[in-house]
Protein backbone atom coordinates (compact mmCIF):
# COMPACT_ATOMS: atom_id res chain seq x y z
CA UNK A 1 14.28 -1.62 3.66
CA UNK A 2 11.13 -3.69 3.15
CA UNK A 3 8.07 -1.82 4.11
CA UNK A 4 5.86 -3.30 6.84
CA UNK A 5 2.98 -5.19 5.61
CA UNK A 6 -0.50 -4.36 7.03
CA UNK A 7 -3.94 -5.64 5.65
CA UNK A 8 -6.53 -3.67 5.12
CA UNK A 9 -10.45 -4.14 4.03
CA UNK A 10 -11.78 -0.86 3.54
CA UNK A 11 -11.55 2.32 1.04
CA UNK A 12 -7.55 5.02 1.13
CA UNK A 13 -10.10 7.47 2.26
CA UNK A 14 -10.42 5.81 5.63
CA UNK A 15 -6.42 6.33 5.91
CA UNK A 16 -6.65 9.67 5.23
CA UNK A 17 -5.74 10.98 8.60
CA UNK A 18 -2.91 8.43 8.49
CA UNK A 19 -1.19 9.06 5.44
CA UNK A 20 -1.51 13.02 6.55
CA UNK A 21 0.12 12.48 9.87
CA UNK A 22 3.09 9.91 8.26
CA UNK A 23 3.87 12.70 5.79
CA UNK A 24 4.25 14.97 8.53
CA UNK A 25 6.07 13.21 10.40
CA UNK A 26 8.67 11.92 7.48
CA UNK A 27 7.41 8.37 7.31
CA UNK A 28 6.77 7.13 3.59
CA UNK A 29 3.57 5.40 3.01
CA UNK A 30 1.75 3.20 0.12
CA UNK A 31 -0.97 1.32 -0.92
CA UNK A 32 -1.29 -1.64 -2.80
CA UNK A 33 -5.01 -2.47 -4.11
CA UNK A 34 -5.24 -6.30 -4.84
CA UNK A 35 -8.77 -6.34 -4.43
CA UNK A 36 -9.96 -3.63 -7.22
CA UNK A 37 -9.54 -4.50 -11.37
CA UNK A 38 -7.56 -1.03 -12.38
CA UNK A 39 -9.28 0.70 -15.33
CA UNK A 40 -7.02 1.00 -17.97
CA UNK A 41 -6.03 3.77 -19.77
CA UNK A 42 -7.10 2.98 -23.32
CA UNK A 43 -3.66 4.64 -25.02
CA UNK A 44 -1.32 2.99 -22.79
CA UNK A 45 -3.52 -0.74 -22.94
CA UNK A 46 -2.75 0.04 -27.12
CA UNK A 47 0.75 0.61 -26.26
CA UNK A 48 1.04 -2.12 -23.97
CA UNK A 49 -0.67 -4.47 -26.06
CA UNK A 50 1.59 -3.41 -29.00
CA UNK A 51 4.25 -4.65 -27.35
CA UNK A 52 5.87 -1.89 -25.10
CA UNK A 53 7.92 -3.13 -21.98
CA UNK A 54 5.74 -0.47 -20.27
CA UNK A 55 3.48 2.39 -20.95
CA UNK A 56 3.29 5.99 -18.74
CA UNK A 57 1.22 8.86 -19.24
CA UNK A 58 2.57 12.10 -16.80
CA UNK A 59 0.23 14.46 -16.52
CA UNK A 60 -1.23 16.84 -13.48
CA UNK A 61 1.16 15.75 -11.20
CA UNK A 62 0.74 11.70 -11.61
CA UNK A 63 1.74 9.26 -13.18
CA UNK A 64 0.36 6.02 -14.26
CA UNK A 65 2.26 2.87 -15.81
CA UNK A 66 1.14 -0.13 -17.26
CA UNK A 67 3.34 -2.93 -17.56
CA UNK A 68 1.71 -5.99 -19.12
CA UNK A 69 3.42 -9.22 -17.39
CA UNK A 70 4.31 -12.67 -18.35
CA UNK A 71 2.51 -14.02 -15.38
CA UNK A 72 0.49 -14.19 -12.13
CA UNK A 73 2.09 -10.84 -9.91
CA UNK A 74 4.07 -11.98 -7.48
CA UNK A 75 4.03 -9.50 -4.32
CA UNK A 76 7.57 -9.44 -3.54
CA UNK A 77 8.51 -8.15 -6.90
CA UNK A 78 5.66 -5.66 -7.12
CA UNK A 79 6.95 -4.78 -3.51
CA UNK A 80 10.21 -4.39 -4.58
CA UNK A 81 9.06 -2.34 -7.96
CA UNK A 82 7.21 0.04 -6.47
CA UNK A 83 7.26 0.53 -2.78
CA UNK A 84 11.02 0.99 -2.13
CA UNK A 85 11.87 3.50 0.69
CA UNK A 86 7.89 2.90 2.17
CA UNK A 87 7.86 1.97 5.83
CA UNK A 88 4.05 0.93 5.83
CA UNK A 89 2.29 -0.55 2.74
CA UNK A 90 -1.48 -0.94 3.47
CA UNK A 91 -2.68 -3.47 0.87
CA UNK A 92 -6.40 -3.69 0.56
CA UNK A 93 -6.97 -7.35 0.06
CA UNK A 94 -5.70 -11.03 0.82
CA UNK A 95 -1.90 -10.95 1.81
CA UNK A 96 -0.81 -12.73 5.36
CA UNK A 97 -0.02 -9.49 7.12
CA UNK A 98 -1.60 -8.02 10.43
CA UNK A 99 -4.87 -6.06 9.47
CA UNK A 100 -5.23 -2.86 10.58
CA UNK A 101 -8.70 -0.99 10.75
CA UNK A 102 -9.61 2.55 11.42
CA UNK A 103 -11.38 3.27 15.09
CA UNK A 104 -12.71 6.51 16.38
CA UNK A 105 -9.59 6.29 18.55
CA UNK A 106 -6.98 5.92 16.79
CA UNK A 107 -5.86 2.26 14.51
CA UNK A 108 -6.69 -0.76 15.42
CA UNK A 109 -4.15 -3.44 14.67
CA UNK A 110 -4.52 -7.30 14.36
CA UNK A 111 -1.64 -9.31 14.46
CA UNK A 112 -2.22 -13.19 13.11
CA UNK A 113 -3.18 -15.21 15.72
CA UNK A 114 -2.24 -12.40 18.25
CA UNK A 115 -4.08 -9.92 20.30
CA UNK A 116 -6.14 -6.89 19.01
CA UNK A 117 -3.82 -3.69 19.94
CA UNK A 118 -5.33 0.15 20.11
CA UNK A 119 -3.21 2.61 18.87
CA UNK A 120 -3.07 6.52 18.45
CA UNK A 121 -1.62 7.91 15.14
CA UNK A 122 1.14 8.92 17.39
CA UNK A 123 1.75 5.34 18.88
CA UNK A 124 1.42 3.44 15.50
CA UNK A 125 3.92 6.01 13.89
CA UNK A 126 6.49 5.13 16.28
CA UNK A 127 5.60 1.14 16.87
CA UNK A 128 6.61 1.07 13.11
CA UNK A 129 10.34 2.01 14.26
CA UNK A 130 10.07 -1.29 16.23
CA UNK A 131 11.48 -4.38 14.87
CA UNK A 132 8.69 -5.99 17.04
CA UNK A 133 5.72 -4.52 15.23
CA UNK A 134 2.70 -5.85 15.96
């Protein structure tokens, strides 16, 4: 299952409430930063640059990789890598996606080239079961 898509412009901490309410309620979600250069971990850069297929620390319940590609990232793959079993994916920068902002009440949700829809946590939840969403 690919996740849905939605574009976003401002800080996780905005989606707090969201990601709170789509654990409760069972539905997986992530978030993919295009917009911010990662800092890098300066043991696994050294193992990365050494020539590792891909470097993770585990510690304090995270963990962090570093894979060093060949390439420009292409989404689909990095969608495919690390988002499997997500049904929402807000990615905080340029992708073609409907953006989706936080409003004092509820998500506001902005399809391309479509109307502006308001929805409650409840609502957006459950519009994500539709093959029609946005």
């Amino acid at each position: 299952m690919q996740p849905r898509l939605v574009q976003v412009s401002s800080t996780a901490e905005d989606f707090a409430p969201l990601f709170g309410a789509a654990r409760a309620a069972g539905v997986r979600m992530g978030w993919l930063d295009l917009a911010a250069v990662p800092a890098l971990v300066p043991e696994l850069a050294a193992a990365a640059e050494a020539g590792a297929l891909r470097a993770v620390s585990v510690s304090g319940g995270h963990v962090l990789s570093l894979k060093t590609l060949a390439g420009e990232p292409v989404l689909r793959d990095v969608i495919r890598e690390h988002f499997t079993g997500c049904r929402l994916l807000l990615v905080r920068g340029e992708v073609d996606a409907p953006r989706l902002s936080a409003d004092p009440d509820g998500w506001r949700v902005q399809p391309s080239g479509g109307d502006e829809r308001l929805f409650s946590t409840e609502e957006l939840l459950n519009a994500l079961r539709s093959p029609n969403f946005p």
